[in-house]
Every structure is written in structure tokens, then in C-alpha cells.
Protein backbone atom coordinates (compact mmCIF):
# COMPACT_ATOMS: atom_id res chain seq x y z
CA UNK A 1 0.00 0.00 0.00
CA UNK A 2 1.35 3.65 -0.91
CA UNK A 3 1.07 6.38 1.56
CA UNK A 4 -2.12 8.19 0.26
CA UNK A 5 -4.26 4.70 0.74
CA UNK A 6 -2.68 4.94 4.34
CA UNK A 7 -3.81 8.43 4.90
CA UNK A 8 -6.95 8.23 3.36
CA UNK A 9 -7.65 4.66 5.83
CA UNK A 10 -6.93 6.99 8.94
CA UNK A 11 -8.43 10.21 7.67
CA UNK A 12 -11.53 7.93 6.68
CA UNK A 13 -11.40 6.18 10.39
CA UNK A 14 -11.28 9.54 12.37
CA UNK A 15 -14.08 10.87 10.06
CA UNK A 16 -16.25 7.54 11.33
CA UNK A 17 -15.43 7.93 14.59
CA UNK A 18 -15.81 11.35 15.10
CA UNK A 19 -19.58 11.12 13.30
CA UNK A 20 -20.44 8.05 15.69
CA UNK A 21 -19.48 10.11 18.62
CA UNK A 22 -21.59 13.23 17.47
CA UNK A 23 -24.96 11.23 16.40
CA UNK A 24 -24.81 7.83 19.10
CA UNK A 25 -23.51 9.18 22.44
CA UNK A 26 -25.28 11.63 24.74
CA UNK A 27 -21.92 13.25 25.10
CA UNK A 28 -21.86 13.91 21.57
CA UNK A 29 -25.49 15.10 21.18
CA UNK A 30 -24.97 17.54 24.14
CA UNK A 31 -22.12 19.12 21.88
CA UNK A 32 -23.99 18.92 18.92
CA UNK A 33 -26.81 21.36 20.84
CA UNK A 34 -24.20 23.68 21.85
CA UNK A 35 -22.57 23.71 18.63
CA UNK A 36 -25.39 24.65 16.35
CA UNK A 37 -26.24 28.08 17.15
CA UNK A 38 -22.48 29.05 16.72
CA UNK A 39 -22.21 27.15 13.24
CA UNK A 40 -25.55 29.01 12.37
CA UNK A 41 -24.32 32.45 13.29
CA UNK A 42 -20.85 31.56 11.16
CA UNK A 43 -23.40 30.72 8.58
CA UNK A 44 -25.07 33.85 8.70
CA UNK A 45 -22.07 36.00 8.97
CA UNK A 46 -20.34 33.97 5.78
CA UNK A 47 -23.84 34.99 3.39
CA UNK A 48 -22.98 38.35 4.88
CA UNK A 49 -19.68 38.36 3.50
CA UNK A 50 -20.54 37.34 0.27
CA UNK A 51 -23.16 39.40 -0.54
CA UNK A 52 -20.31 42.31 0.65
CA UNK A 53 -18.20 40.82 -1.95
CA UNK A 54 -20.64 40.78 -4.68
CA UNK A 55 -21.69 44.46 -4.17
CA UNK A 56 -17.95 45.46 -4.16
CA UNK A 57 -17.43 43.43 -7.41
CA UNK A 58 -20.43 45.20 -8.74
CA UNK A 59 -18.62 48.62 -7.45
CA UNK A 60 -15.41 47.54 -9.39
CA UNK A 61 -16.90 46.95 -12.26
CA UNK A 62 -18.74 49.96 -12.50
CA UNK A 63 -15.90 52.10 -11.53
CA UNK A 64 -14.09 50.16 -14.55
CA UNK A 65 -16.70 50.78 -17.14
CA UNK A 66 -16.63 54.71 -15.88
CA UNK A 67 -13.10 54.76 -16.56
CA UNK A 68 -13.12 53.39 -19.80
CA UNK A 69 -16.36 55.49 -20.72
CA UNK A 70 -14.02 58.66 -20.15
CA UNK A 71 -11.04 57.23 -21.69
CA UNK A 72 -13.01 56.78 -25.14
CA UNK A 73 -12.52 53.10 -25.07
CA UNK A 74 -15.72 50.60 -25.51
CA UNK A 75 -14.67 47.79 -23.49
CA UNK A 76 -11.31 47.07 -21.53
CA UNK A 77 -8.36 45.43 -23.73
CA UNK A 78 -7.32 42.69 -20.73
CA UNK A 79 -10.13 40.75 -21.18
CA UNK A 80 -10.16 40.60 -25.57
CA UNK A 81 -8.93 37.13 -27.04
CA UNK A 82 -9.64 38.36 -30.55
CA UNK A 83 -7.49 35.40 -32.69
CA UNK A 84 -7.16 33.18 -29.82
CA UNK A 85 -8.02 29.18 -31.24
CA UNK A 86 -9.32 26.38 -29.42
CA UNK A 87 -6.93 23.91 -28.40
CA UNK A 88 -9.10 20.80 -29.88
């Protein structure tokens, strides 16, 4: 056996494990209870974050099209491929 079929046996084994503990034990259900409201709150704050990122990419992109409006160019040169060929 190479090492990545031995890694992948003991990631696979703590993965097991780990999700027995969580779902059969009382132990593990009691930290399951605690645990959700914190994972939904990292939830929240991570669709928060995106949508931040969208509206600044939708800020960039304006700001680029403004620029190029006043420089007299139609669209922005880094993104034209005009004789580029498919590979296949």
C-alpha cells in the first residue's frame, strides 16, 4: 500500500469515529446542541460576506466601465482574445 491509501484509511477512520461520537452518544449530542447556534451564526455571517463581496465586485466593475467610458474606449483590452483558437 502507498502512503495516500494509508492516509486516506486513517483520515476515513477519524471521520467515522468522530460522526459516531456526534450522532450515538449523549456526550456527543450535548455538543452537537451547543454547537449549532455558533455554526448558524458563522453561517449567517459567511452569506454576509458574500453578498459584501458581490456588491464590491459590482462597485469595481462599474468604476471600470466609468473609466473606460471617459477614456473613449468601448470595453477594456485585458479581457479581448480576438485570434485566440481552441486547443481541440
Amino acid at each position: 500500500m502507498d502512503n495516500r491509501t494509508v492516509a486516506a484509511t486513517i483520515v476515513g477512520g477519524v471521520v467515522g469515529a468522530l460522526a459516531g461520537y456526534l450522532l450515538f452518544t449523549e456526550r456527543g449530542r450535548a455538543l452537537r446542541r451547543q454547537l449549532e447556534p455558533a455554526l448558524e451564526d458563522f453561517a449567517r455571517e459567511l452569506n454576509q460576506f458574500r453578498g459584501t463581496v458581490a456588491r464590491a465586485t459590482g462597485v469595481a466593475g462599474e468604476g471600470w466601465r466609468l473609466l473606460n467610458e471617459t477614456l473613449g474606449e468601448r470595453e477594456p483590452h485585458r479581457y479581448q482574445a480576438p485570434h485566440q483558437s481552441s486547443p481541440f
